[in-house]
Protein backbone atom coordinates (compact mmCIF):
# COMPACT_ATOMS: atom_id res chain seq x y z
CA UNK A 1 0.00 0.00 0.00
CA UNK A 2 1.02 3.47 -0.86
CA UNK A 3 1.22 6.13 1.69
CA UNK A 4 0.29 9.13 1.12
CA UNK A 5 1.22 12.60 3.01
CA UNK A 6 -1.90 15.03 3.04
CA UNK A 7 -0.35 18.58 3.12
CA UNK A 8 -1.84 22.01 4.63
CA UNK A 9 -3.37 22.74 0.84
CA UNK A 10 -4.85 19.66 0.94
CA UNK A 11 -6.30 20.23 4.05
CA UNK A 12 -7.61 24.13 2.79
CA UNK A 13 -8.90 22.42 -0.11
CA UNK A 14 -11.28 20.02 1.74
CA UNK A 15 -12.35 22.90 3.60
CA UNK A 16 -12.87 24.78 0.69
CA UNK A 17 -14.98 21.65 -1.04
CA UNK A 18 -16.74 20.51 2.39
CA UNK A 19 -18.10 23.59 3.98
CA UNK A 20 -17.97 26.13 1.43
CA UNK A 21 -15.20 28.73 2.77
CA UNK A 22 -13.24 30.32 -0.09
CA UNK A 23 -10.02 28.79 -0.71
CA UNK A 24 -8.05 32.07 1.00
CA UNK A 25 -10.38 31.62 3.85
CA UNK A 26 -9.50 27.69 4.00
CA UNK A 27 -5.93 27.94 3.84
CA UNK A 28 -6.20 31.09 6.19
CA UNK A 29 -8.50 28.62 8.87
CA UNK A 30 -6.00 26.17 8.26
CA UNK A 31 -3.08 28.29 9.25
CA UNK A 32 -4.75 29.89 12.32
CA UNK A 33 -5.37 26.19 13.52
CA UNK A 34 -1.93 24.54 13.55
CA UNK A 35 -0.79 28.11 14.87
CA UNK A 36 -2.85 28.34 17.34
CA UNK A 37 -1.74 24.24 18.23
CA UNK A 38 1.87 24.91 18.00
CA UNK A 39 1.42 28.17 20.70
CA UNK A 40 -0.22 26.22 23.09
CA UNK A 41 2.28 23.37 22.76
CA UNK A 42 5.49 26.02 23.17
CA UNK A 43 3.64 27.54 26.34
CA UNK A 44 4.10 23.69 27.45
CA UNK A 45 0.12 22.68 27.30
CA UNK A 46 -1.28 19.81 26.37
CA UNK A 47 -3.24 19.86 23.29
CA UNK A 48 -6.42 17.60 23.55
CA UNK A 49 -8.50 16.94 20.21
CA UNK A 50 -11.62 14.87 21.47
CA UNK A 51 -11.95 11.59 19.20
CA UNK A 52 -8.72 12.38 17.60
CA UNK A 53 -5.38 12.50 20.41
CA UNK A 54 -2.84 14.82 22.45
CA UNK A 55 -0.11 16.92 21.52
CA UNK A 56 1.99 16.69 24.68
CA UNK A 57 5.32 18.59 25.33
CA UNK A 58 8.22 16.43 26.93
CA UNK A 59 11.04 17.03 28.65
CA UNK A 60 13.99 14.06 28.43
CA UNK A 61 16.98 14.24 30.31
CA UNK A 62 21.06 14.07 29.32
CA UNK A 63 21.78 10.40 28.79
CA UNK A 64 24.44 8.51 27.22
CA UNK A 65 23.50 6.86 23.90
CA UNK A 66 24.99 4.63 21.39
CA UNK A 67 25.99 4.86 17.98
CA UNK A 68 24.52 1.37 16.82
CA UNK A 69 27.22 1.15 14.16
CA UNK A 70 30.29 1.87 15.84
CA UNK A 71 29.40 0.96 19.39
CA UNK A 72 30.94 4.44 20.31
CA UNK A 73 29.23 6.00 23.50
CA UNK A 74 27.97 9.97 23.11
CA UNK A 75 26.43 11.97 25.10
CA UNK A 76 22.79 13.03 24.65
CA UNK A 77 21.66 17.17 25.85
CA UNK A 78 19.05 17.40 27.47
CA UNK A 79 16.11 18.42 24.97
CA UNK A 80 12.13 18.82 24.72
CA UNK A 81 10.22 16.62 22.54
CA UNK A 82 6.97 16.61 21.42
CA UNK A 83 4.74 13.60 21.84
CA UNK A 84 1.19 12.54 20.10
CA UNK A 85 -1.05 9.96 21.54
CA UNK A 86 -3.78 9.04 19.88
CA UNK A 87 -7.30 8.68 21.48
CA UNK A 88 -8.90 5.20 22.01
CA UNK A 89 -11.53 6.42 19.20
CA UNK A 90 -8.74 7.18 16.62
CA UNK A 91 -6.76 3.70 17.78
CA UNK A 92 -9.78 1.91 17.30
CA UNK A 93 -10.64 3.22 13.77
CA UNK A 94 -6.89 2.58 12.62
CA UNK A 95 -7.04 -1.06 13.83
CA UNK A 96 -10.45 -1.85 12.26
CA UNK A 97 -8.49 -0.82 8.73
């Protein structure tokens, strides 16, 4: 099976095909949203979509890793990562197919 990445015109385009909104006002909607996401997540909040998962911002310590083809120890900084989980709702619709 072919994946297949859908992109923020994509997104603007459904908008535009599904509700109505002009395509500037689609792409602007879409914009506003994944800004207004990525805020919330920099303020370190958790970003909850009901039925769909969590944008949570972690914190992982220094730690000494491995490079798996040399066996040569480095160190890892200290960094923030961000983390999804998806909901039980989107889980189960994935695993059905």
């Amino acid at each position: 099976m072919r994946k297949h990445t859908v992109t923020r015109s994509e997104l603007a385009d459904a908008l535009f095909r599904r509700i109505g909104l002009s395509r500037l006002e689609s792409a602007q909607l879409v914009e506003m949203v994944i800004d207004e996401i990525s805020d919330a997540v920099l303020r370190g909040e958790n970003v909850k979509l009901s039925g769909f998962g969590t944008f949570i911002q972690r914190s992982k310590r220094e730690r000494i890793g491995r490079n798996p083809k040399t066996g040569v120890e480095a160190k890892i900084s200290p960094r923030k990562v961000l983390v999804f989980k998806a909901s039980h709702i989107m889980r189960d619709r994935i695993n059905q197919g």
